[in-house]
C-alpha atoms as a PDB file:
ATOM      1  CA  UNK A   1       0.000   0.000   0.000  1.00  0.00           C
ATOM      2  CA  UNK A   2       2.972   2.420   0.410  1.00  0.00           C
ATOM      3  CA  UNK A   3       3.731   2.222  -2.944  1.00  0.00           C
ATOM      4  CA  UNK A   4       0.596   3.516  -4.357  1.00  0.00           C
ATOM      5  CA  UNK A   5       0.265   6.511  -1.892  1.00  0.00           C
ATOM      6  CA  UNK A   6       3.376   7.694  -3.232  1.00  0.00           C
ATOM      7  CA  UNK A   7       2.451   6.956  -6.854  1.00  0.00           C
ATOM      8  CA  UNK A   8      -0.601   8.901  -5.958  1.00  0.00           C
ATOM      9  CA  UNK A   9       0.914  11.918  -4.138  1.00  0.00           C
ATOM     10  CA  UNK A  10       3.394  12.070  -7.448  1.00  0.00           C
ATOM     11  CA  UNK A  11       0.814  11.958 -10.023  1.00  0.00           C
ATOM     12  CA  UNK A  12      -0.955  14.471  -7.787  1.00  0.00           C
ATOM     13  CA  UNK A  13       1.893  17.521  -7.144  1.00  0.00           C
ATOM     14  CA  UNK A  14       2.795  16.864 -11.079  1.00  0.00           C
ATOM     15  CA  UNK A  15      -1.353  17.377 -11.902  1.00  0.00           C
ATOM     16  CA  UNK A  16      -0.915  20.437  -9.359  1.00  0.00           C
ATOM     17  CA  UNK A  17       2.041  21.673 -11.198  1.00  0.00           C
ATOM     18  CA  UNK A  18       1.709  21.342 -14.827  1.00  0.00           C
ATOM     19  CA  UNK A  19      -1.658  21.568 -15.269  1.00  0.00           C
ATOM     20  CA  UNK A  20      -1.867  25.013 -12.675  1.00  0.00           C
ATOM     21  CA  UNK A  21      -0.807  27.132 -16.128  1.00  0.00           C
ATOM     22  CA  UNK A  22      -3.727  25.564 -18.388  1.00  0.00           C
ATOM     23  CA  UNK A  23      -6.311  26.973 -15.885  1.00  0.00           C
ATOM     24  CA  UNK A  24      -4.634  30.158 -15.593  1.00  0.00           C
ATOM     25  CA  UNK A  25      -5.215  30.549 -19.054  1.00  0.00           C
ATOM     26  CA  UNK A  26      -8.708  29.242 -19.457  1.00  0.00           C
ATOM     27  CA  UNK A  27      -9.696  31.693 -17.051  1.00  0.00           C
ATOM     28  CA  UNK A  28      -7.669  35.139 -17.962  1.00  0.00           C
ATOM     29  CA  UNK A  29      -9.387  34.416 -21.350  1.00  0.00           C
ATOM     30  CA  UNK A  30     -12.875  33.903 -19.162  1.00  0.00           C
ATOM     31  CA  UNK A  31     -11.757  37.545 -17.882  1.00  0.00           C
ATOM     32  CA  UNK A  32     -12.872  35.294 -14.120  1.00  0.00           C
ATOM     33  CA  UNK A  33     -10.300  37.590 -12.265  1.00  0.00           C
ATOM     34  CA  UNK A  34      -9.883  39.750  -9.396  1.00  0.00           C
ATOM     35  CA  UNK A  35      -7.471  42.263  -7.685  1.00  0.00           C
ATOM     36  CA  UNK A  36      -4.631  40.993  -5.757  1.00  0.00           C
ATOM     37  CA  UNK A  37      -3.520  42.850  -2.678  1.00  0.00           C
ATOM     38  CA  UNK A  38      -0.965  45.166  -5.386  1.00  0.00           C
ATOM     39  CA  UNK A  39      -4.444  45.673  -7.142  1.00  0.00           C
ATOM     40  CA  UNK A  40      -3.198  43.919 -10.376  1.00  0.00           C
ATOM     41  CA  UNK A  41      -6.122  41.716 -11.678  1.00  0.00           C
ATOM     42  CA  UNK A  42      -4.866  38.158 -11.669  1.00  0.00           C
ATOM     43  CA  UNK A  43      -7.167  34.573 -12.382  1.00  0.00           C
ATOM     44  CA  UNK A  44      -9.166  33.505  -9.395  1.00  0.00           C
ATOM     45  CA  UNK A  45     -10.912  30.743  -7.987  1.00  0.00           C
ATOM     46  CA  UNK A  46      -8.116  28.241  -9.787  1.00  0.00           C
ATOM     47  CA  UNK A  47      -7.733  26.420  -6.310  1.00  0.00           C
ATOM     48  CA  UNK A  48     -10.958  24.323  -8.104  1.00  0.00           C
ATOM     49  CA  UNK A  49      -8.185  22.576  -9.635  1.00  0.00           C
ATOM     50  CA  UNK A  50      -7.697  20.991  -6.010  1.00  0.00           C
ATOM     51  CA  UNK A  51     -10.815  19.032  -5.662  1.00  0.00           C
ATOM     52  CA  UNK A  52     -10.906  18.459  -9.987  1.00  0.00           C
ATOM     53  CA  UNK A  53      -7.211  17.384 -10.121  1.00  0.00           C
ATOM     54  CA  UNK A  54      -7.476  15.140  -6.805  1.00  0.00           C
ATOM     55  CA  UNK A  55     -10.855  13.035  -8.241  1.00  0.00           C
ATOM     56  CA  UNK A  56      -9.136  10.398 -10.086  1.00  0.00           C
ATOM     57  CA  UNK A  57      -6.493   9.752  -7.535  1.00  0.00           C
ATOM     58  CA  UNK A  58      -9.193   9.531  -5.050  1.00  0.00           C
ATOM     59  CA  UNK A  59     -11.005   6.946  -7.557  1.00  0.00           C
ATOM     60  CA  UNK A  60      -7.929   5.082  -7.699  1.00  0.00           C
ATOM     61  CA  UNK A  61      -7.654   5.288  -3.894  1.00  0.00           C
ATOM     62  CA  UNK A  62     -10.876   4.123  -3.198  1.00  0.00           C
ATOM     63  CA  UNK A  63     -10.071   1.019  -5.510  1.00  0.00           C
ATOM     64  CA  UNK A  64      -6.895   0.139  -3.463  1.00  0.00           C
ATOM     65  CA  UNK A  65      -8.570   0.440  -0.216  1.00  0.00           C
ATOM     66  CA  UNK A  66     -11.719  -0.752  -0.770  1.00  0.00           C
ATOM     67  CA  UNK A  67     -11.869  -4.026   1.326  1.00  0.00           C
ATOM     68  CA  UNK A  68     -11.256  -1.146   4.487  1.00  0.00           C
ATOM     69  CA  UNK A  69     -15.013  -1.119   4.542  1.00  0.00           C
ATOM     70  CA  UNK A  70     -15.276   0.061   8.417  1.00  0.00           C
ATOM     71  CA  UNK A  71     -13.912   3.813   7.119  1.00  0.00           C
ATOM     72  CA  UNK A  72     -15.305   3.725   3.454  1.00  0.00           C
ATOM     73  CA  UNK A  73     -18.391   5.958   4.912  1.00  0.00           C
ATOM     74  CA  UNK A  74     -16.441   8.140   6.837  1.00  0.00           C
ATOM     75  CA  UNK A  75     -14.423   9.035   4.039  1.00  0.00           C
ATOM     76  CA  UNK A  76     -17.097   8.851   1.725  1.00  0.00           C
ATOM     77  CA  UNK A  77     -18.827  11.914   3.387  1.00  0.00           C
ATOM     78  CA  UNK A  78     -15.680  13.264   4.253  1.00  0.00           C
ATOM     79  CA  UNK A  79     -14.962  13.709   0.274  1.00  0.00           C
ATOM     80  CA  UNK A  80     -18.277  14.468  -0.358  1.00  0.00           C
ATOM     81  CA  UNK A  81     -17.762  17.297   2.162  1.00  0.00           C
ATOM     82  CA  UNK A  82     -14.404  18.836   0.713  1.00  0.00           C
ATOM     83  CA  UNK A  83     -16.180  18.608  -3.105  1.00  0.00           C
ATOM     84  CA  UNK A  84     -19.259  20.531  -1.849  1.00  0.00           C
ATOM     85  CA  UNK A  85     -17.803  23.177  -0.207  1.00  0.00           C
ATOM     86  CA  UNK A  86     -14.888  23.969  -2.921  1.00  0.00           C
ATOM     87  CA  UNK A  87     -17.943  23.960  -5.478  1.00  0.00           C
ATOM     88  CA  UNK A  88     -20.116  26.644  -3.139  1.00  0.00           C
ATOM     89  CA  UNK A  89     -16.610  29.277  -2.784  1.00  0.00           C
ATOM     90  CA  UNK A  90     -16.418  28.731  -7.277  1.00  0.00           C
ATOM     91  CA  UNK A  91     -20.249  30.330  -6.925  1.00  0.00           C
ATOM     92  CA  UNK A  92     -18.952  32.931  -4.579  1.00  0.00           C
ATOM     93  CA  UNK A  93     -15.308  33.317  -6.449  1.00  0.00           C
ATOM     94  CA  UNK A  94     -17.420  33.846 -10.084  1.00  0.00           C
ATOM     95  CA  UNK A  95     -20.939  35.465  -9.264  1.00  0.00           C
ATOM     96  CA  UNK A  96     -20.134  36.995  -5.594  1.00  0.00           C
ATOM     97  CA  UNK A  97     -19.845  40.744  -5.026  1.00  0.00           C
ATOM     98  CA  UNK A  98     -17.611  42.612  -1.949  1.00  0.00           C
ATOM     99  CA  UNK A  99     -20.341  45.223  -1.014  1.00  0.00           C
ATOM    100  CA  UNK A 100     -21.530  42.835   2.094  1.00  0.00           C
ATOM    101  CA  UNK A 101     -18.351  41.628   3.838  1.00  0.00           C
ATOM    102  CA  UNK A 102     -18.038  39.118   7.185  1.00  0.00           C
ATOM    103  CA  UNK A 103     -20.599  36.771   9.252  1.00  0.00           C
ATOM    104  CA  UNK A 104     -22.695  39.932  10.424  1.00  0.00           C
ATOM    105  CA  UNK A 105     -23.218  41.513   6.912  1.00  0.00           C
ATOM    106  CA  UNK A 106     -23.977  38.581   5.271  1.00  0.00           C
ATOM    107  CA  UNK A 107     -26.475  37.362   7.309  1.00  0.00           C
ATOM    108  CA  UNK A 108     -27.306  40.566   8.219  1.00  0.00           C
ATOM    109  CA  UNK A 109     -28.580  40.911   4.403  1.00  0.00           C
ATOM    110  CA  UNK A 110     -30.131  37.185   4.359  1.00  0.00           C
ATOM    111  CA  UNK A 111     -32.610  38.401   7.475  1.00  0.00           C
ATOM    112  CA  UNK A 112     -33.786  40.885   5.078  1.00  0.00           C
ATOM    113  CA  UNK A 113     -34.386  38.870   2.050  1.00  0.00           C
ATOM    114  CA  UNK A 114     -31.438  38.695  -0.176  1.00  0.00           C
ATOM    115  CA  UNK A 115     -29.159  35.915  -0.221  1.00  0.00           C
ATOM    116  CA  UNK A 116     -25.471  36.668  -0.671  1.00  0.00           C
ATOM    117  CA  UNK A 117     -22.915  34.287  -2.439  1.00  0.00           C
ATOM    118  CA  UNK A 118     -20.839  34.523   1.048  1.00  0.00           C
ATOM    119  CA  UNK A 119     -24.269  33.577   2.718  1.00  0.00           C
ATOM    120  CA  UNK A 120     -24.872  30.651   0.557  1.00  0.00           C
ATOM    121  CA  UNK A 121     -21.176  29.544   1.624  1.00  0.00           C
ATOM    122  CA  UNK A 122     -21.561  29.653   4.904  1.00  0.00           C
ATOM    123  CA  UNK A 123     -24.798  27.332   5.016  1.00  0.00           C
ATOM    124  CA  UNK A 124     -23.360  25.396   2.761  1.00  0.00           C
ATOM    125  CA  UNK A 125     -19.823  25.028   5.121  1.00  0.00           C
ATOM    126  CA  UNK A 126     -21.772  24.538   8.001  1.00  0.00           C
ATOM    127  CA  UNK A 127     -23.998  21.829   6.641  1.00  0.00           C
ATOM    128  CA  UNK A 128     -20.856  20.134   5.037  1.00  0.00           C
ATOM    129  CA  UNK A 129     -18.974  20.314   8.929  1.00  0.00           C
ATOM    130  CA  UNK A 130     -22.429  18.672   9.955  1.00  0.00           C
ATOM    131  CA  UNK A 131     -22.235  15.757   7.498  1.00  0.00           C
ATOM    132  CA  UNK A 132     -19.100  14.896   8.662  1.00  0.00           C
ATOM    133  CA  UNK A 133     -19.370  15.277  12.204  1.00  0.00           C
ATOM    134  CA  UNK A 134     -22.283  12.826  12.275  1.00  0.00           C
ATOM    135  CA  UNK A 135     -19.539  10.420  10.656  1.00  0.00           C
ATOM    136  CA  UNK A 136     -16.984  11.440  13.497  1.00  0.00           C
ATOM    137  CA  UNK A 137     -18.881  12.132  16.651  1.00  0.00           C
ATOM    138  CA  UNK A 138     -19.404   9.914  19.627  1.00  0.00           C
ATOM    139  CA  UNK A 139     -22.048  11.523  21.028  1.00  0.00           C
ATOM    140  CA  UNK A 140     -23.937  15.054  21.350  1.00  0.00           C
ATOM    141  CA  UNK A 141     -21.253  17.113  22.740  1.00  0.00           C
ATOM    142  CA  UNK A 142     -18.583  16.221  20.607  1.00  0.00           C
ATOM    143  CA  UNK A 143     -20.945  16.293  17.362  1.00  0.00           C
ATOM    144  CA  UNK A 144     -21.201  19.979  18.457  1.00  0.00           C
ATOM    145  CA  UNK A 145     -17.746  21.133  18.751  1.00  0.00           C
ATOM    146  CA  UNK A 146     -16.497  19.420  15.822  1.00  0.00           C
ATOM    147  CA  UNK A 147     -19.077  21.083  13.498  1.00  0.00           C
ATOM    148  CA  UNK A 148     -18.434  24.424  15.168  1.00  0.00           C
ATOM    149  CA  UNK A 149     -14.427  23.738  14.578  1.00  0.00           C
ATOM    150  CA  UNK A 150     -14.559  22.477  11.254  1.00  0.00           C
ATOM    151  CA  UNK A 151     -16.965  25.044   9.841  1.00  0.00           C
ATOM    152  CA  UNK A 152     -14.882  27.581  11.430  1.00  0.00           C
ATOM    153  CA  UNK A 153     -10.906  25.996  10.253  1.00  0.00           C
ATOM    154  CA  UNK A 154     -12.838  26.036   6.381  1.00  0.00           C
ATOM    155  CA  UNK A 155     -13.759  29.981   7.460  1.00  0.00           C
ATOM    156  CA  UNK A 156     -10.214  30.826   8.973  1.00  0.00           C
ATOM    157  CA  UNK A 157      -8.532  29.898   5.357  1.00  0.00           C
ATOM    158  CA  UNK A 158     -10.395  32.468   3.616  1.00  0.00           C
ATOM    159  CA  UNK A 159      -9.263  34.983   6.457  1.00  0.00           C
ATOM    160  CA  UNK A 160      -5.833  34.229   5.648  1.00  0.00           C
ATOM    161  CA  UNK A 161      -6.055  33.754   2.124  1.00  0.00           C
ATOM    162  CA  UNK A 162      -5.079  37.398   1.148  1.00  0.00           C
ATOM    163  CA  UNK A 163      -1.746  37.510   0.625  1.00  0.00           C
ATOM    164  CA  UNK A 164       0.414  34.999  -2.002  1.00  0.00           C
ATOM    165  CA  UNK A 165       0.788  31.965  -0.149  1.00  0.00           C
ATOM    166  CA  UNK A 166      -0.119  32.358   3.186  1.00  0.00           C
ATOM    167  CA  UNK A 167      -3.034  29.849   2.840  1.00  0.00           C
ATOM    168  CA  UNK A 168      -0.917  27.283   1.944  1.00  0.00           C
ATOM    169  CA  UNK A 169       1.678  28.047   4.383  1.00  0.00           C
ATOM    170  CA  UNK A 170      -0.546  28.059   7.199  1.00  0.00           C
ATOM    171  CA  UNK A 171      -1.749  24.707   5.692  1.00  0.00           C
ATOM    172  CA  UNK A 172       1.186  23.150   5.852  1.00  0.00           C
ATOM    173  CA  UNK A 173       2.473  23.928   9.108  1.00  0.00           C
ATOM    174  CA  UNK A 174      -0.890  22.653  10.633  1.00  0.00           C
ATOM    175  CA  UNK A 175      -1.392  19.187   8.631  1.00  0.00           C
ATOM    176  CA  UNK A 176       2.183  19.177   9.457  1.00  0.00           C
ATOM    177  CA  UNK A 177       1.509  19.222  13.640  1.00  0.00           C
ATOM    178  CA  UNK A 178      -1.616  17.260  13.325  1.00  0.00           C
ATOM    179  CA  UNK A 179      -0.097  14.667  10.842  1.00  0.00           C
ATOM    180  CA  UNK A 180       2.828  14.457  13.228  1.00  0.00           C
ATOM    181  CA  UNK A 181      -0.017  13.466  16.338  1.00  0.00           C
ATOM    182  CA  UNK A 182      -1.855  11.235  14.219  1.00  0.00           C
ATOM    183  CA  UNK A 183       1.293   9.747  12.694  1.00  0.00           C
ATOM    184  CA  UNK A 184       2.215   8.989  16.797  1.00  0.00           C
ATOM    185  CA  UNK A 185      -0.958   7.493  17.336  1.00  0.00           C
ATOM    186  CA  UNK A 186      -0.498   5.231  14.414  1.00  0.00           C
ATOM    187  CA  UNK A 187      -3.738   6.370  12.622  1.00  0.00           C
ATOM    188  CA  UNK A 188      -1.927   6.470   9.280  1.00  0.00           C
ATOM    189  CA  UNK A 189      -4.902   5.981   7.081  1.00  0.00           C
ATOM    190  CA  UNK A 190      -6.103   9.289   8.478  1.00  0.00           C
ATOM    191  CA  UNK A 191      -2.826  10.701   6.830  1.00  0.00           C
ATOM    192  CA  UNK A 192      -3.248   8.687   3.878  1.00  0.00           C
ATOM    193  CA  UNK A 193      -6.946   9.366   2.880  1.00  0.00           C
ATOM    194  CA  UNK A 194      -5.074  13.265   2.392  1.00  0.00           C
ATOM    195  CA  UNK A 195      -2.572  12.547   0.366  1.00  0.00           C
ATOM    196  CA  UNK A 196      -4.417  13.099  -3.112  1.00  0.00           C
ATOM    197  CA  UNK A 197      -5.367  16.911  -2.319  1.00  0.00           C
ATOM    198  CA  UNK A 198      -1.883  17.858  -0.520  1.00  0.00           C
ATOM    199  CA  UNK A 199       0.043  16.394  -3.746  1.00  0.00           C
ATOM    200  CA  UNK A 200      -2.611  19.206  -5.802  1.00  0.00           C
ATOM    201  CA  UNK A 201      -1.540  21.751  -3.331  1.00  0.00           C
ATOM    202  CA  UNK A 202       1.604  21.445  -3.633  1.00  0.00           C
ATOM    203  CA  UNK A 203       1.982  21.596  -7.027  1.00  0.00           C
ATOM    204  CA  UNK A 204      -0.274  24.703  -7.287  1.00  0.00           C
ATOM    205  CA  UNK A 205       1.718  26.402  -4.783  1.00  0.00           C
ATOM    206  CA  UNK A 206       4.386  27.852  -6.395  1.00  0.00           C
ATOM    207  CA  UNK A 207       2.046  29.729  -8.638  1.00  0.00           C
ATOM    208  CA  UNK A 208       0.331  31.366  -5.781  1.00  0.00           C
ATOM    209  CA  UNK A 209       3.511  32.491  -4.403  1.00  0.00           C
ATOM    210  CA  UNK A 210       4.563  34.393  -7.037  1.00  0.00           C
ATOM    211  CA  UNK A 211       1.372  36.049  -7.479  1.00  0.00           C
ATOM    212  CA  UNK A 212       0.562  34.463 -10.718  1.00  0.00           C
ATOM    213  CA  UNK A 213      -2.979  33.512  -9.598  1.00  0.00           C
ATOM    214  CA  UNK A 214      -5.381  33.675  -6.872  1.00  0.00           C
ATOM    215  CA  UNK A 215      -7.376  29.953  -5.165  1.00  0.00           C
ATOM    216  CA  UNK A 216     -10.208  32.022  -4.433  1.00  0.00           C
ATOM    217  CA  UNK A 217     -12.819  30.433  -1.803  1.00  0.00           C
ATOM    218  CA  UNK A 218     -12.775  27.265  -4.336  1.00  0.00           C
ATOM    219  CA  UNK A 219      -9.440  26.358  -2.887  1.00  0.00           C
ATOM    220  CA  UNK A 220      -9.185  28.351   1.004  1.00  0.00           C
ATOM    221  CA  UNK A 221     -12.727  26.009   1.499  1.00  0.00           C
ATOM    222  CA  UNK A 222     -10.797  23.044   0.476  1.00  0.00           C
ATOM    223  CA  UNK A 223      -7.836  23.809   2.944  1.00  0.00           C
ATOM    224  CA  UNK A 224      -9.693  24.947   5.620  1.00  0.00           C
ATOM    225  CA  UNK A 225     -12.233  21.987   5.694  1.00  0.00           C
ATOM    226  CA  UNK A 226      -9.015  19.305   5.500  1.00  0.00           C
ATOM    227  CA  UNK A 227      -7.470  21.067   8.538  1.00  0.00           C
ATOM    228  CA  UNK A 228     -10.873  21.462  10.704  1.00  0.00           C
ATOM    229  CA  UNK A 229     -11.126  17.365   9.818  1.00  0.00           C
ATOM    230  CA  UNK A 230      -8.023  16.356  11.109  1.00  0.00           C
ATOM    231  CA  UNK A 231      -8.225  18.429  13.863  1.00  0.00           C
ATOM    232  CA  UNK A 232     -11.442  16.884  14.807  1.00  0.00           C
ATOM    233  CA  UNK A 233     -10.304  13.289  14.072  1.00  0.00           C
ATOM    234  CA  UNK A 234      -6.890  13.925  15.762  1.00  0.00           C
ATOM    235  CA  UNK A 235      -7.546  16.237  19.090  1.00  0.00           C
ATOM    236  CA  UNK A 236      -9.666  14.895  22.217  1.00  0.00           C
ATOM    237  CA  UNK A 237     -12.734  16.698  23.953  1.00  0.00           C
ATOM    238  CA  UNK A 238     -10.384  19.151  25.503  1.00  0.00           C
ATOM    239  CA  UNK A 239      -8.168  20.386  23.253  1.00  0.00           C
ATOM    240  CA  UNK A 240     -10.921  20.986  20.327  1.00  0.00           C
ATOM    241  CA  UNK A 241     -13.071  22.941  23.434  1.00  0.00           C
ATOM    242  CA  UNK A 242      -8.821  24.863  23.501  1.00  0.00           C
ATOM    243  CA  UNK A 243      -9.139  25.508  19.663  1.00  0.00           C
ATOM    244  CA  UNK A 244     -12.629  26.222  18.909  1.00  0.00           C
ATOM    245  CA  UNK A 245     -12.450  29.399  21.515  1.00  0.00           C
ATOM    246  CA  UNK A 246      -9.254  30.508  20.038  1.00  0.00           C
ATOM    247  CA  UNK A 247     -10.906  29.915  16.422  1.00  0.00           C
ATOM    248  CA  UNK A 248     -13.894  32.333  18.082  1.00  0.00           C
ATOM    249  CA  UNK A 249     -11.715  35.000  18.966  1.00  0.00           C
ATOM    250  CA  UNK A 250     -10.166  35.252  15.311  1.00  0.00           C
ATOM    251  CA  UNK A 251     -13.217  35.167  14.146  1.00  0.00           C
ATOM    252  CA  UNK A 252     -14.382  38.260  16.148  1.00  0.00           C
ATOM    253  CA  UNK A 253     -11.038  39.573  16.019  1.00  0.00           C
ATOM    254  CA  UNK A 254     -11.374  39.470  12.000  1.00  0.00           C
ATOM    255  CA  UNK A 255     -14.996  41.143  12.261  1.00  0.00           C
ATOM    256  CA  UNK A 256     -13.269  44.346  13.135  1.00  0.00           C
ATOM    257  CA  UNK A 257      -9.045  44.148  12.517  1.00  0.00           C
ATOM    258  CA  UNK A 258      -7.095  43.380   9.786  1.00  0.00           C
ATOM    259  CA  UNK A 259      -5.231  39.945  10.295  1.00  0.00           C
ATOM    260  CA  UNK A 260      -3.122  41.419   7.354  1.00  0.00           C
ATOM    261  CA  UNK A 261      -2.213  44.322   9.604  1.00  0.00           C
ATOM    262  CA  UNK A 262      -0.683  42.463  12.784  1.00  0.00           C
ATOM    263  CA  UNK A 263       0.929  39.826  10.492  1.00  0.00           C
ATOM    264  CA  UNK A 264       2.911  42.857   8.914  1.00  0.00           C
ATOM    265  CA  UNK A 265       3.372  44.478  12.697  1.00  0.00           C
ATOM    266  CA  UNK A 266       4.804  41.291  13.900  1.00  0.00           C
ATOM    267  CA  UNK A 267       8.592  40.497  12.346  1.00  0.00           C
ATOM    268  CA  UNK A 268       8.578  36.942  12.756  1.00  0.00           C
ATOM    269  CA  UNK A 269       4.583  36.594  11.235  1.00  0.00           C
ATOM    270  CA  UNK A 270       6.023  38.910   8.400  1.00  0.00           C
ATOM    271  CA  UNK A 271       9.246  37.124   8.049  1.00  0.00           C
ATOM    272  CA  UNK A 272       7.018  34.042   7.336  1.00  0.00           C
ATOM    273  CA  UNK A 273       4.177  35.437   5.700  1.00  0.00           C
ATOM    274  CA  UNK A 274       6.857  37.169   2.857  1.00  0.00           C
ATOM    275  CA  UNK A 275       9.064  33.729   2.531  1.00  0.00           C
ATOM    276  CA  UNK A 276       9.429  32.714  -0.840  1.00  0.00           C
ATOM    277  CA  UNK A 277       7.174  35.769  -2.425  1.00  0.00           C
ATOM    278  CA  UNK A 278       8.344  37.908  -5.522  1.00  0.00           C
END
């Protein structure tokens, strides 16, 4: 089985890497772009290419694990989960507007009748965390925090996604700590059921580093959704209670300040944030 997740992850960060310039293309002729923090208008939403890239390694996956029948639902609604909410930020990357920003105006506006793109992403987000949590919950309580922390990880990508790379930086370092736990615990098909969208991901990212492109909510949704998974597969009752309250106070942090702002007021958060940017 090893030597198919690495055929898999290979065939994956190539996919991520050569194909990356094909959908640049396809969509700066589909004028489907945006202004980047410089306010030059570069493709978005090309972090689609993460769920549309990773399909027929997770086909093939499926077919080399497919006497694992005890997780085949999990994962099942677990992909099902990624797909669906990557598919709801492409309707808010192509058809949504920026004159209702955050939680409060969005919902603010759906209380008075008109439905937002960012609305319809954050029902659809929540209902996605739901689906899986019913997959991954013991019982009432922890159903509850691990919707509220993986609708709010799929939330906290599109915060950060506003500079080139930081996403996918931030990614990285935290499938990196929770692989690391669940890699200790020995859960490796946890790890392994990943593999096909980090291989995507990595291949795409050089291309968001420099700039060339944007993910857009198709790909932060993906991201955020993977890390808010783990996290609830990985952590116990305890430490998710620890991260959903600090995932809170970003969250009402972000309402008002600029996460943008203290990562550029903070040298080592800078020093980070501008690795590896042109």
């Amino acid at each position: 089985m090893l030597s198919i997740h690495v055929i898999i992850f290979c065939i994956t960060v190539a996919a991520g890497y050569f194909l990356t310039p094909f959908f640049i293309e396809l969509f700066s002729k589909g004028r489907a772009l945006a202004k980047n923090f410089r306010g030059e208008s570069v493709p978005q939403g090309i972090g689609i290419i993460f769920v549309l890239c990773s399909l027929p390694c997770y086909v093939l996956y499926m077919l080399f694990s497919k006497s694992e029948t005890a997780i085949s639902l999990d994962f099942l609604a677990i992909l099902m989960a990624v797909f669906t909410v990557s598919f709801a930020g492409f309707i808010d990357d192509m058809l949504g507007t920026r004159d209702t920003l955050g939680f409060k105006g969005h919902f603010k506006a759906l209380f008075l009748g008109k439905l937002t793109t960012g609305a319809l992403k954050a029902i659809v987000g929540f209902l996605a965390a739901l689906t899986v949590s019913l997959f991954l919950s013991p019982n009432i309580r922890e159903l509850a925090v691990n919707v509220l922390v993986i609708a709010l990880s799929t939330n906290l990508l599109n915060l950060l996604d506003l500079r080139p790379g930081r996403a996918v930086k931030f990614y990285i370092f935290s499938l990196l700590v929770l692989g690391l736990g669940e890699a200790l615990a020995g859960n490796f098909v946890n790890l392994t059921f990943f593999i096909p969208l980090v291989g995507v991901v990595l291949g795409y990212f050089p291309f968001d580093l420099k700039a060339r492109c944007m993910m857009g909510d198709a790909g932060s949704n993906v991201l955020g959704i993977t890390v808010g998974i783990l996290a609830a597969m990985h952590l116990d009752f305890y430490e998710k209670i620890v991260l959903l309250v600090f995932l809170l106070l970003i969250h009402l942090f972000a309402e008002k300040y600029s996460l943008s702002d203290v990562i550029e007021h903070n040298r080592f958060l800078r020093y980070i944030d501008r690795l590896g940017r042109s």
